[in-house]
Protein backbone atom coordinates (compact mmCIF):
# COMPACT_ATOMS: atom_id res chain seq x y z
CA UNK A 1 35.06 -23.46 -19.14
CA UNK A 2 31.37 -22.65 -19.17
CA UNK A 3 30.27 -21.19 -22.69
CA UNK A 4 28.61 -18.50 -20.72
CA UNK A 5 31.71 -16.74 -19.72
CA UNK A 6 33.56 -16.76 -22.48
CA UNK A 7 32.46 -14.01 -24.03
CA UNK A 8 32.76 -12.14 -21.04
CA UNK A 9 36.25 -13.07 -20.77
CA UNK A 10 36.98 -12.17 -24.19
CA UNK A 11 35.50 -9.06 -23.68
CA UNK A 12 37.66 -8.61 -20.61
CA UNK A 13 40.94 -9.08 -22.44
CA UNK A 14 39.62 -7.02 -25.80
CA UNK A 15 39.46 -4.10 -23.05
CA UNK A 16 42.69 -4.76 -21.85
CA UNK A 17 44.54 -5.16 -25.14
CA UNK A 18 42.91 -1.95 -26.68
CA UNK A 19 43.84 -0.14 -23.33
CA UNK A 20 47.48 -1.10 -23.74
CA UNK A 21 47.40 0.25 -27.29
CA UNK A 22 46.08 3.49 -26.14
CA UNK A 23 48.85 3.71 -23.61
CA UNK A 24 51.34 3.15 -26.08
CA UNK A 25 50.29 6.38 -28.66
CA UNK A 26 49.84 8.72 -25.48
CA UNK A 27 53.81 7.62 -24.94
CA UNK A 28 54.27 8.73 -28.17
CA UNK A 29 52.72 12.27 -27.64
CA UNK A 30 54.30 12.83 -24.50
CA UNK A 31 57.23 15.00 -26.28
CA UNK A 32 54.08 17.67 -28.10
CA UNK A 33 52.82 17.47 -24.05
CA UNK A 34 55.94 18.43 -22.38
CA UNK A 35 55.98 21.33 -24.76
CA UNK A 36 52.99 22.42 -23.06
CA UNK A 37 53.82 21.69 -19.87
CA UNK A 38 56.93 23.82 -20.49
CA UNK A 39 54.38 26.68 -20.93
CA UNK A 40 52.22 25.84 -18.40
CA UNK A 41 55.32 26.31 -16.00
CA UNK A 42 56.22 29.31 -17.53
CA UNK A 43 52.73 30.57 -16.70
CA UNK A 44 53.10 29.13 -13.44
CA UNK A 45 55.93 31.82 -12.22
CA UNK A 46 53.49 34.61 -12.36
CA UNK A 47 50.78 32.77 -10.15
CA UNK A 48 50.25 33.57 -7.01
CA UNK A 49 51.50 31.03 -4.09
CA UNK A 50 47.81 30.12 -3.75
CA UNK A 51 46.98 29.56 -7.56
CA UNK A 52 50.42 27.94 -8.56
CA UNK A 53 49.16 25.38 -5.56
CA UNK A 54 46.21 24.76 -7.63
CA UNK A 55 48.37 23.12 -10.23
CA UNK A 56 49.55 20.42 -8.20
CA UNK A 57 52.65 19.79 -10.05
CA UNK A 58 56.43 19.49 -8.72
CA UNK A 59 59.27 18.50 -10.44
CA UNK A 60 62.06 16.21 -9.59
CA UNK A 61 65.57 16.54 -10.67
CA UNK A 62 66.14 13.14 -9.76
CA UNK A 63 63.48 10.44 -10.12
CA UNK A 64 63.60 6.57 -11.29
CA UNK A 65 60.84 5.43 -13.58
CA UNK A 66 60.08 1.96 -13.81
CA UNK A 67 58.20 0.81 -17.11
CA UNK A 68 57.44 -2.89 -17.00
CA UNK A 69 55.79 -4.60 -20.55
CA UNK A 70 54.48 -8.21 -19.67
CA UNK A 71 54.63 -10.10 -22.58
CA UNK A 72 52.06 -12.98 -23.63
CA UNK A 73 48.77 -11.29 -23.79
CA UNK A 74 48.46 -10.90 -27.52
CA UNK A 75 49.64 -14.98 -27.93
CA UNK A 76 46.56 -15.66 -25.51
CA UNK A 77 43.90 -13.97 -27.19
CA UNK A 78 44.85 -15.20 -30.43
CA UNK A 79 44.68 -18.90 -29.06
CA UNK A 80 41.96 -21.00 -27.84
CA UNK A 81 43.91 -21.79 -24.05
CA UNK A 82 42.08 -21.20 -21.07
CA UNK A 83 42.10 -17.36 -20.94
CA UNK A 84 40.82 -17.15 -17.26
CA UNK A 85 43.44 -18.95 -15.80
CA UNK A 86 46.21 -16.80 -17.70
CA UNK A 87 44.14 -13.73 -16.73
CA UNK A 88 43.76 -14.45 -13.17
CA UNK A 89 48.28 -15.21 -13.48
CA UNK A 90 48.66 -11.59 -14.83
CA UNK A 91 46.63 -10.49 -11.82
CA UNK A 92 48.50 -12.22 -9.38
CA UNK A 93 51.18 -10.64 -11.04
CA UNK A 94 50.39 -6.95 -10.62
CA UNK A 95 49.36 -8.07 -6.91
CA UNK A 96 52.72 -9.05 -6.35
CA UNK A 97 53.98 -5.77 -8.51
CA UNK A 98 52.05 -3.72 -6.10
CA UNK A 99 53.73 -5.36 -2.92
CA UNK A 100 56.93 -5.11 -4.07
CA UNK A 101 56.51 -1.20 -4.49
CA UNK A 102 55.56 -1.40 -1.46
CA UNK A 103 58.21 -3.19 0.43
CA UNK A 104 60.96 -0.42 -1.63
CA UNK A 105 58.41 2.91 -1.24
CA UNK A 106 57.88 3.40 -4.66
CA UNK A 107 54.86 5.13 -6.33
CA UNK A 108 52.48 3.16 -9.00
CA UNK A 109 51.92 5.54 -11.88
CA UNK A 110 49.97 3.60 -13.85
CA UNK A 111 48.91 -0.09 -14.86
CA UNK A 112 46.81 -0.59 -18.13
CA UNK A 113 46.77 -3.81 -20.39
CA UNK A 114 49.96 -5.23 -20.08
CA UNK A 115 51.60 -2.48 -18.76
CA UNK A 116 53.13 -1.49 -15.68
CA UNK A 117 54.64 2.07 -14.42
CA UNK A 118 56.15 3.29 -11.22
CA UNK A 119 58.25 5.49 -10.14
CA UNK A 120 61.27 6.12 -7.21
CA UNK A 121 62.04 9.62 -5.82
CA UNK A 122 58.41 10.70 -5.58
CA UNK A 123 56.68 12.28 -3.91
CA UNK A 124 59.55 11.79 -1.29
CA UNK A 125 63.14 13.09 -2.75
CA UNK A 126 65.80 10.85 -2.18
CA UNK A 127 69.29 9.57 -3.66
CA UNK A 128 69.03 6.35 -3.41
CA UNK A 129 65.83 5.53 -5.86
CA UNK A 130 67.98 3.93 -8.75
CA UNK A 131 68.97 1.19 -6.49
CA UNK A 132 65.74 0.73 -4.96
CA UNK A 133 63.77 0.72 -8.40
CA UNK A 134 66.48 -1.79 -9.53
CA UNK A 135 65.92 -4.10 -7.40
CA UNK A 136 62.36 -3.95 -7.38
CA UNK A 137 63.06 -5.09 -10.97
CA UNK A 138 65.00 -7.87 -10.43
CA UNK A 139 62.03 -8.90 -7.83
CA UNK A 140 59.34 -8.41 -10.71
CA UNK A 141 61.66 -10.44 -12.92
CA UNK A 142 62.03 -13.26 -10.22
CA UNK A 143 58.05 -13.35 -10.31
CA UNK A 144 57.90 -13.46 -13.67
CA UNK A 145 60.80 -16.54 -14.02
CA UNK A 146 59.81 -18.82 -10.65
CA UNK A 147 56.18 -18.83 -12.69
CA UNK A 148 57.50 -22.18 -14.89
CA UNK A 149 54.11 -23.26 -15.76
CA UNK A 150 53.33 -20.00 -17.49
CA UNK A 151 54.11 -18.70 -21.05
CA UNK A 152 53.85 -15.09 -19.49
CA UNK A 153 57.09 -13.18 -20.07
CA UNK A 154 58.42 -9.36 -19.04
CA UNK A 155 60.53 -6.82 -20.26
CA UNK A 156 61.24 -3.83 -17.85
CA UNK A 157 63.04 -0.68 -18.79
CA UNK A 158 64.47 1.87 -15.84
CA UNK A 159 65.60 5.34 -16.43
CA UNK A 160 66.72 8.18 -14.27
CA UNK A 161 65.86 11.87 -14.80
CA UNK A 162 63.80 14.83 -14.18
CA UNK A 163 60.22 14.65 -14.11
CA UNK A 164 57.20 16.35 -13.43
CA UNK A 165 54.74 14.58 -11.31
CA UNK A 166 50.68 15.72 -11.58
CA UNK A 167 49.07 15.21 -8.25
CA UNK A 168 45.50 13.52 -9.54
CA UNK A 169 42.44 12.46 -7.55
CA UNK A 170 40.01 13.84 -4.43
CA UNK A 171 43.63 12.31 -2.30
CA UNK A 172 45.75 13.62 -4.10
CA UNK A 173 47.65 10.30 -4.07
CA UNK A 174 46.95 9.39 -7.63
CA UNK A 175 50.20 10.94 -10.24
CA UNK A 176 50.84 11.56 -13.75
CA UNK A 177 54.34 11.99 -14.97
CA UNK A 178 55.46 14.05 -18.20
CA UNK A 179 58.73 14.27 -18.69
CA UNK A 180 61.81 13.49 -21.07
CA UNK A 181 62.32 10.46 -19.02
CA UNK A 182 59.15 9.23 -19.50
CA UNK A 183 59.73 9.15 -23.72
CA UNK A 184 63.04 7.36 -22.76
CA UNK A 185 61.85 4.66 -20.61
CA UNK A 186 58.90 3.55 -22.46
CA UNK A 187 60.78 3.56 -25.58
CA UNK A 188 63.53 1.00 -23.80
CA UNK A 189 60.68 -1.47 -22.51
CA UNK A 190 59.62 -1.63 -26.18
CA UNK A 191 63.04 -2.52 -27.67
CA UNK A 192 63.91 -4.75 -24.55
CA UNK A 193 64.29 -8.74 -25.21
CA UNK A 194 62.07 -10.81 -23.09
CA UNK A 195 62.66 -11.26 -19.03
CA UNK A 196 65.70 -8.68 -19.28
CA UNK A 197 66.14 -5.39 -17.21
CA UNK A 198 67.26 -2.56 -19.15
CA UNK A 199 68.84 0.40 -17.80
CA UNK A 200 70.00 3.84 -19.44
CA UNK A 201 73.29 4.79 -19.04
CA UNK A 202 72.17 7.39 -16.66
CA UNK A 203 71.00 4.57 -14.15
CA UNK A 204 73.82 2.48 -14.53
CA UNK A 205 76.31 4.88 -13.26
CA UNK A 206 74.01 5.35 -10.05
CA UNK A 207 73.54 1.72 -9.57
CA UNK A 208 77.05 0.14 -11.24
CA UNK A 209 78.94 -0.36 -7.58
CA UNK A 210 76.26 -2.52 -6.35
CA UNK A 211 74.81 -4.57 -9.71
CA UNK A 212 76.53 -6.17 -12.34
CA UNK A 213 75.44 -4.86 -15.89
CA UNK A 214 76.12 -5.32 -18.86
CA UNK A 215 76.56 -2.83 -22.02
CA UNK A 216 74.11 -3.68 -24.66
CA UNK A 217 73.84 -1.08 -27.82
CA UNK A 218 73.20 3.00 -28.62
CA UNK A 219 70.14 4.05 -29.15
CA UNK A 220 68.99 7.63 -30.69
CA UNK A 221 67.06 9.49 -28.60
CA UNK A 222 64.81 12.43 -29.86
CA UNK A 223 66.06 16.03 -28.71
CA UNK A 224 68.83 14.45 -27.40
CA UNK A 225 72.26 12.58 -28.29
CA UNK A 226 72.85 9.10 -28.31
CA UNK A 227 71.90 6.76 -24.90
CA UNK A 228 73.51 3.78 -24.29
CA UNK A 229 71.86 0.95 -22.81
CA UNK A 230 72.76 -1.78 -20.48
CA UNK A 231 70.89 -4.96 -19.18
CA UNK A 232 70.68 -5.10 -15.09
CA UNK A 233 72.14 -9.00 -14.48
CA UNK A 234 71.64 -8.85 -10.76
CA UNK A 235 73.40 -7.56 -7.89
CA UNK A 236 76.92 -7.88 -7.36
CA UNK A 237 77.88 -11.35 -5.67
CA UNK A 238 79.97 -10.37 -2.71
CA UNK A 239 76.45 -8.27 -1.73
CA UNK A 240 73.95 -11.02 -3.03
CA UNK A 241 71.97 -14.11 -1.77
CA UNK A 242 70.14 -16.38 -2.93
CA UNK A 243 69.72 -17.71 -7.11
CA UNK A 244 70.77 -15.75 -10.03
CA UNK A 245 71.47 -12.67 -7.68
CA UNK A 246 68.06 -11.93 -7.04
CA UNK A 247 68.32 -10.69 -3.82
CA UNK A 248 70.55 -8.29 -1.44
CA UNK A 249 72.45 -9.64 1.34
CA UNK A 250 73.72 -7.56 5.00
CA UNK A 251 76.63 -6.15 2.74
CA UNK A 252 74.50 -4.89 0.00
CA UNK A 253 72.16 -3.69 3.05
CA UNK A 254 75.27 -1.87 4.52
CA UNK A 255 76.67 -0.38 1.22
CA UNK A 256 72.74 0.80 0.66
CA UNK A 257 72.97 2.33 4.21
CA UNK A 258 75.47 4.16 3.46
CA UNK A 259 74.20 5.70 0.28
CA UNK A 260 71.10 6.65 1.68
CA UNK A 261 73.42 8.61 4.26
CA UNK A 262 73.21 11.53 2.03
CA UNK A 263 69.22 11.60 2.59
CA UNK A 264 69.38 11.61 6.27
CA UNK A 265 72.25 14.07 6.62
CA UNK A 266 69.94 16.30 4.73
CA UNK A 267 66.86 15.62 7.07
CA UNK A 268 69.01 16.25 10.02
CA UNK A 269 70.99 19.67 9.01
CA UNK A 270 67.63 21.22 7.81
CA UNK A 271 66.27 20.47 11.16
CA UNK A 272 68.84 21.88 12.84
CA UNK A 273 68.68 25.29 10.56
CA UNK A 274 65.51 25.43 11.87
CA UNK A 275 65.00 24.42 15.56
CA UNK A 276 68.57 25.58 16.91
CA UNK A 277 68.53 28.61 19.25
CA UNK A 278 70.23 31.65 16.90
CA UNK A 279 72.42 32.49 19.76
CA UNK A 280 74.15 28.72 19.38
CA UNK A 281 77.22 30.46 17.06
CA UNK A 282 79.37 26.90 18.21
CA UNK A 283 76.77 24.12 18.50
CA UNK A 284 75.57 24.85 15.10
CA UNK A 285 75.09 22.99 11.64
CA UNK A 286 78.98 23.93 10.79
CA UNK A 287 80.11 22.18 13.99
CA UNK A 288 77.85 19.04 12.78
CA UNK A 289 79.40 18.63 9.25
CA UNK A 290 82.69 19.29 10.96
CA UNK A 291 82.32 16.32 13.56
CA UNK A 292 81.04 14.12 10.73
CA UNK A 293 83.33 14.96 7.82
CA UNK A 294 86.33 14.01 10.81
CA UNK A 295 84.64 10.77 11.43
CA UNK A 296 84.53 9.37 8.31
CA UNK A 297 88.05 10.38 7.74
CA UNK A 298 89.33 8.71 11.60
CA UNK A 299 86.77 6.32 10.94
CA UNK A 300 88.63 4.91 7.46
CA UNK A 301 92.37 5.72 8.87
CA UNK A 302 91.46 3.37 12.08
CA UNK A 303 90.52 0.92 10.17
CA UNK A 304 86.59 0.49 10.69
CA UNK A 305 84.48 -2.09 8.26
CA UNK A 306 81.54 -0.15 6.58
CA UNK A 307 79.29 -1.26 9.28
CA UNK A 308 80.70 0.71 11.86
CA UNK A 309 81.42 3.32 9.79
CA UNK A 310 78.03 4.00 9.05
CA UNK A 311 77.19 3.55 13.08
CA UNK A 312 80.01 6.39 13.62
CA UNK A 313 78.83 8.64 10.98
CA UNK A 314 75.24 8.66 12.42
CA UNK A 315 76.13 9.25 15.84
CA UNK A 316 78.11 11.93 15.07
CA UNK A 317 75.32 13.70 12.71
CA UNK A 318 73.04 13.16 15.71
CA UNK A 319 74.82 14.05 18.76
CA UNK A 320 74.33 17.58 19.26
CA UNK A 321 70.51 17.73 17.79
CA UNK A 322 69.76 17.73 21.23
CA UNK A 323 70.28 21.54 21.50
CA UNK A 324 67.23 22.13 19.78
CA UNK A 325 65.32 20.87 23.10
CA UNK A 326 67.79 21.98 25.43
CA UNK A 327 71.18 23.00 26.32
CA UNK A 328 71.61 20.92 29.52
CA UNK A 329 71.97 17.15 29.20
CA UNK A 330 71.57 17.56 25.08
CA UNK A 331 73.48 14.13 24.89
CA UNK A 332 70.36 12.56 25.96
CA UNK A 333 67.85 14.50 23.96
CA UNK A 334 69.92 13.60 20.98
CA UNK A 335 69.52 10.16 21.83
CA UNK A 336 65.68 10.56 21.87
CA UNK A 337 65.67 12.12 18.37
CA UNK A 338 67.94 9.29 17.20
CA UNK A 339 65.66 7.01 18.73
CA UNK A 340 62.40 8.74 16.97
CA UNK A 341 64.21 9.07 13.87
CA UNK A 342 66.25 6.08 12.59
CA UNK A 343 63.88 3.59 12.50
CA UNK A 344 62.55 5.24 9.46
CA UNK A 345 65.85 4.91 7.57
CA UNK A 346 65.59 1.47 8.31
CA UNK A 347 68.37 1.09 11.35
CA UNK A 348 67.74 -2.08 13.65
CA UNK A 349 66.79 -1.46 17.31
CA UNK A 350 70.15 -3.03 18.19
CA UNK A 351 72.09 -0.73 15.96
CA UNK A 352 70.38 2.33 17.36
CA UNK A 353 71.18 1.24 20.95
CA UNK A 354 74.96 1.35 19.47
CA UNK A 355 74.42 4.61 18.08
CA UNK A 356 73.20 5.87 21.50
CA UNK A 357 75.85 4.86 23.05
CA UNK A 358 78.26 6.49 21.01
CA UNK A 359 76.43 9.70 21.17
CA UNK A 360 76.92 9.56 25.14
CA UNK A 361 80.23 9.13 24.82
CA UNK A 362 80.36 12.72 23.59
CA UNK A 363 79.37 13.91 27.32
CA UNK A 364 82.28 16.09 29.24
CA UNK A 365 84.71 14.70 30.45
CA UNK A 366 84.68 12.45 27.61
CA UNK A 367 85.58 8.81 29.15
CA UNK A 368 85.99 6.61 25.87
CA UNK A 369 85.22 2.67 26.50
CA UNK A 370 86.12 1.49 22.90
CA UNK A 371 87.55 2.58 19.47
CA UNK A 372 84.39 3.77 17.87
CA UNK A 373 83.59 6.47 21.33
CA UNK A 374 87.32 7.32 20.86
CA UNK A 375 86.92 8.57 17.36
CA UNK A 376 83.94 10.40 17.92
CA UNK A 377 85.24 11.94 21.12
CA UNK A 378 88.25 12.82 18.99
CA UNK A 379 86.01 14.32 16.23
CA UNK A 380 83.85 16.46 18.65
CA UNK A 381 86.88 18.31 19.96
CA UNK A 382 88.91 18.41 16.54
CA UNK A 383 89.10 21.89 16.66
CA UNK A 384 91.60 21.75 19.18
CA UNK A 385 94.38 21.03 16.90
CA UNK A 386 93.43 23.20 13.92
CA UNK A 387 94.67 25.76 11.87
CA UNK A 388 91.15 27.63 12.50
CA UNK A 389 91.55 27.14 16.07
CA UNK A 390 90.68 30.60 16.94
CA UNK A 391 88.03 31.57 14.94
CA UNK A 392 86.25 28.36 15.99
CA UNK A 393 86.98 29.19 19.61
CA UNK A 394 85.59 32.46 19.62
CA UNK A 395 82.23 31.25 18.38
CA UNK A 396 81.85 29.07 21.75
CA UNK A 397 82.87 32.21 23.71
CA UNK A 398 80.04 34.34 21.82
CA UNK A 399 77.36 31.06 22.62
CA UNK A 400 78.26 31.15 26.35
CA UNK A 401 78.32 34.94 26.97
CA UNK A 402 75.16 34.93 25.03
CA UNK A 403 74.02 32.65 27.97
CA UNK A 404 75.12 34.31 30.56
CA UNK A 405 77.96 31.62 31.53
CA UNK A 406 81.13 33.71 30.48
CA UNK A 407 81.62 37.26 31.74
CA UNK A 408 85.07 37.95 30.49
CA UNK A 409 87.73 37.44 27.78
CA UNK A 410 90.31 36.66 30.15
CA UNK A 411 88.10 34.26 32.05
CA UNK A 412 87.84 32.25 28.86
CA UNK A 413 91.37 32.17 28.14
CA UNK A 414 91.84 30.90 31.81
CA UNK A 415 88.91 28.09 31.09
CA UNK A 416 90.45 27.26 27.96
CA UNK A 417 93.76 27.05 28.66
CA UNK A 418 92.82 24.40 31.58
CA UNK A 419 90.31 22.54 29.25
CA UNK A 420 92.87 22.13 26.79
CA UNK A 421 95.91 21.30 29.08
CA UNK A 422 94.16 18.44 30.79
CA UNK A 423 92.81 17.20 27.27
CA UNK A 424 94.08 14.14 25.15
CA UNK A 425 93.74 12.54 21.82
CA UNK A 426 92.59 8.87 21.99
CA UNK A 427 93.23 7.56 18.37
CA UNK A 428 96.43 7.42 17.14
CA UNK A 429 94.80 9.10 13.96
CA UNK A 430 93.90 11.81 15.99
CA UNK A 431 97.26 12.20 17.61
CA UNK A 432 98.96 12.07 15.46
CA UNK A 433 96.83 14.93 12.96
CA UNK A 434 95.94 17.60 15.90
CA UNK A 435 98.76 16.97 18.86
CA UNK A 436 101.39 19.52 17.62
CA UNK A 437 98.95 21.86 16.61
CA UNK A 438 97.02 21.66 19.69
CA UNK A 439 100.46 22.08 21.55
CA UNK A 440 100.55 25.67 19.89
CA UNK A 441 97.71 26.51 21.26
CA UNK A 442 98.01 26.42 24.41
CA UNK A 443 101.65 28.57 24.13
CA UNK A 444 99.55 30.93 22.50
CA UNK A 445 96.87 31.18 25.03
CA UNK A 446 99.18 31.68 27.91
CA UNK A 447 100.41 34.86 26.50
CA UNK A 448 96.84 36.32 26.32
CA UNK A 449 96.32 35.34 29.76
CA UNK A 450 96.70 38.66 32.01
């Protein structure tokens, strides 16, 4: 090393290692902040919509912070080896840091010294963040331990809770975080024993299906009772790949899938209470969380693997949001959305094609080819054989006289009564749940036919 950039590079990691210590005391005050921030909240309520904007703060119920501690830097500076190459390492570090984040959506808070913060659930809600920010861990830690040449080491804590996020920068793409969660996390990366993952109890019942863990000790936590702690090993093996269970395989991609289920349902129903005509009293958000609560249930009593499960389930959320283009031919426009929308949610072009087709298999008169178009066809006309048979039935009767396509009572007793004579069950779930029931029916509608 040239003698006339040593002292630049000493300088350099003097910077760093005084930054890190300032990081650590502003953890420290973060409880005497959220105080404030409690206040500042309280204040907040009596703004008006265009000053409470001004504060550019939201909180999460449900976020996943991230707090990474790479160990080594205070051995360097105290020892005469060749600082710029272990300086450039910890750079090529946080550049692979930053990809990961990027590869599982996750938001960098902040990266000073030795330090690195980020954050799942933000600024997009979601359910699934403690997985993802877990295995962006174990992908940090696999950095950190394929690196045998280097003496660098990491500790990462992970901690689920609320937070309040501080929108930062002429962006607005730059966050703070206070928070209860935030005290937690740091406090387990500081505790932690080198290249281990530890994760609050909190995490590890969000995360505990799909990773194996490991209990490790209590810890008291201020303004709050006792946490316990458990170390991340990797992912489960019958959902892993690759050394030390690193790294997620189609199973763990499935099981994922169907977690993150929960965030798409919720995309799709509050796009429907939006864009759906008002004088759709059938086709409506009820009828959609009918048809999919039925499929799951078919779906498990036929016998599907997860895979097609999940296929099932998303046709059937999707297959009417075509009535928020139009009425006619909504099979196809649903198919569009789906088309427009899944790729997002990370389905595969082949799986949406199966997903289409499903949804088409909901078109009158339904003409099942296979199991999975059976159940759904089966779901979509559930009502048949129910107990709220009626009730439901009247609702379609309201939707078509709203549109003009029913002019009488009796007339829709006639239509009915034909519909449901010529109709048929094609699972033997579905057969045998709705058949008797649906039998009813039609005695009863005869009698109301003048």
């Amino acid at each position: 090393m040239e003698a006339s950039t040593e002292p630049q590079l000493l300088k350099r990691i003097a910077s760093l290692v005084a930054e890190n210590k300032e990081l650590k005391e502003k953890c420290k005050t973060f409880a005497d902040s959220n105080a404030r921030l409690a206040e500042d909240l309280e204040s907040a309520k009596h703004h008006s919509p265009e000053q409470a904007k001004d504060l550019n703060h939201v909180r999460f119920d449900m976020a996943t912070l991230l707090y990474a501690e790479i160990k080594g830097l205070s051995d360097i500076v105290q020892s005469s080896t060749d600082v710029m190459t272990y300086m450039d390492r910890m750079d090529q570090y946080f550049i692979r840091f930053n990809e990961i984040l990027k590869k599982y959506k996750l938001v960098k808070i902040q990266s000073i010294g030795d330090n690195f913060i980020c954050a799942g659930g933000i600024p997009d809600k979601n359910v699934t963040n403690p997985v993802t920010v877990t295995l962006a861990a174990l992908e940090m830690l696999h950095v950190i331990e394929s690196d045998t040449q280097s003496a660098w080491g990491v500790h990462i804590g992970i901690h689920t809770g609320s937070v309040t996020t501080f929108i930062e920068g002429k962006e607005q793409n730059v966050y703070r975080i206070k928070g209860d969660t935030v005290n937690v996390v740091s406090r387990m990366a500081s505790i932690g024993q080198r290249n281990t993952i530890t994760i609050s109890a909190t995490t590890y019942e969000l995360v505990k299906e799909l990773f194996e863990c490991k209990y490790i000790c209590t810890i008291p936590v201020k303004y709050q009772d006792k946490l316990e702690l458990y170390t991340a090993i990797g992912i489960h093996q019958e959902y892993a790949s690759g050394e030390k269970q690193r790294f997620p395989n189609e199973n763990f991609r499935t099981k994922f899938m169907l977690y993150q289920f929960g965030d798409l349902q919720e995309h799709i129903l509050d796009m429907l209470e939006n864009r759906l005509p008002e004088h759709l009293f059938y086709h409506n958000v009820k009828h959609t969380v009918d048809v999919v609560t039925e499929s799951e249930l078919i779906g498990w009593a036929e016998g599907l693997n997860d895979h097609s499960l999940l296929l099932l389930k998303t046709a059937a959320l999707f297959h009417d949001t075509g009535h928020t283009i139009s009425y006619a031919d909504h099979e196809d426009r649903s198919t569009e959305i789906a088309r427009e929308c899944l790729p997002d949610y990370g389905y595969s072009a082949g799986e949406i094609d199966e997903i289409c087709r499903i949804i088409m298999a909901t078109k009158l008169p339904p003409k099942p080819a296979d199991l999975l178009e059976s159940i759904i066809c089966d779901c979509d006309l559930d009502y048949l054989g129910r107990a709220d048979f009626v009730p439901v039935s009247n609702t379609l009767y309201e939707e078509l006289k709203a549109m003009n396509k029913m002019s009488s009572l009796n007339d829709w007793n006639k239509l009915q009564l034909k519909f449901i004579s010529s109709h048929q069950y094609f699972t033997e779930t579905g057969r045998n749940l709705r058949e008797v029931k649906k039998q009813e029916q039609i005695e009863r509608i005869k009698q109301l036919i003048e």
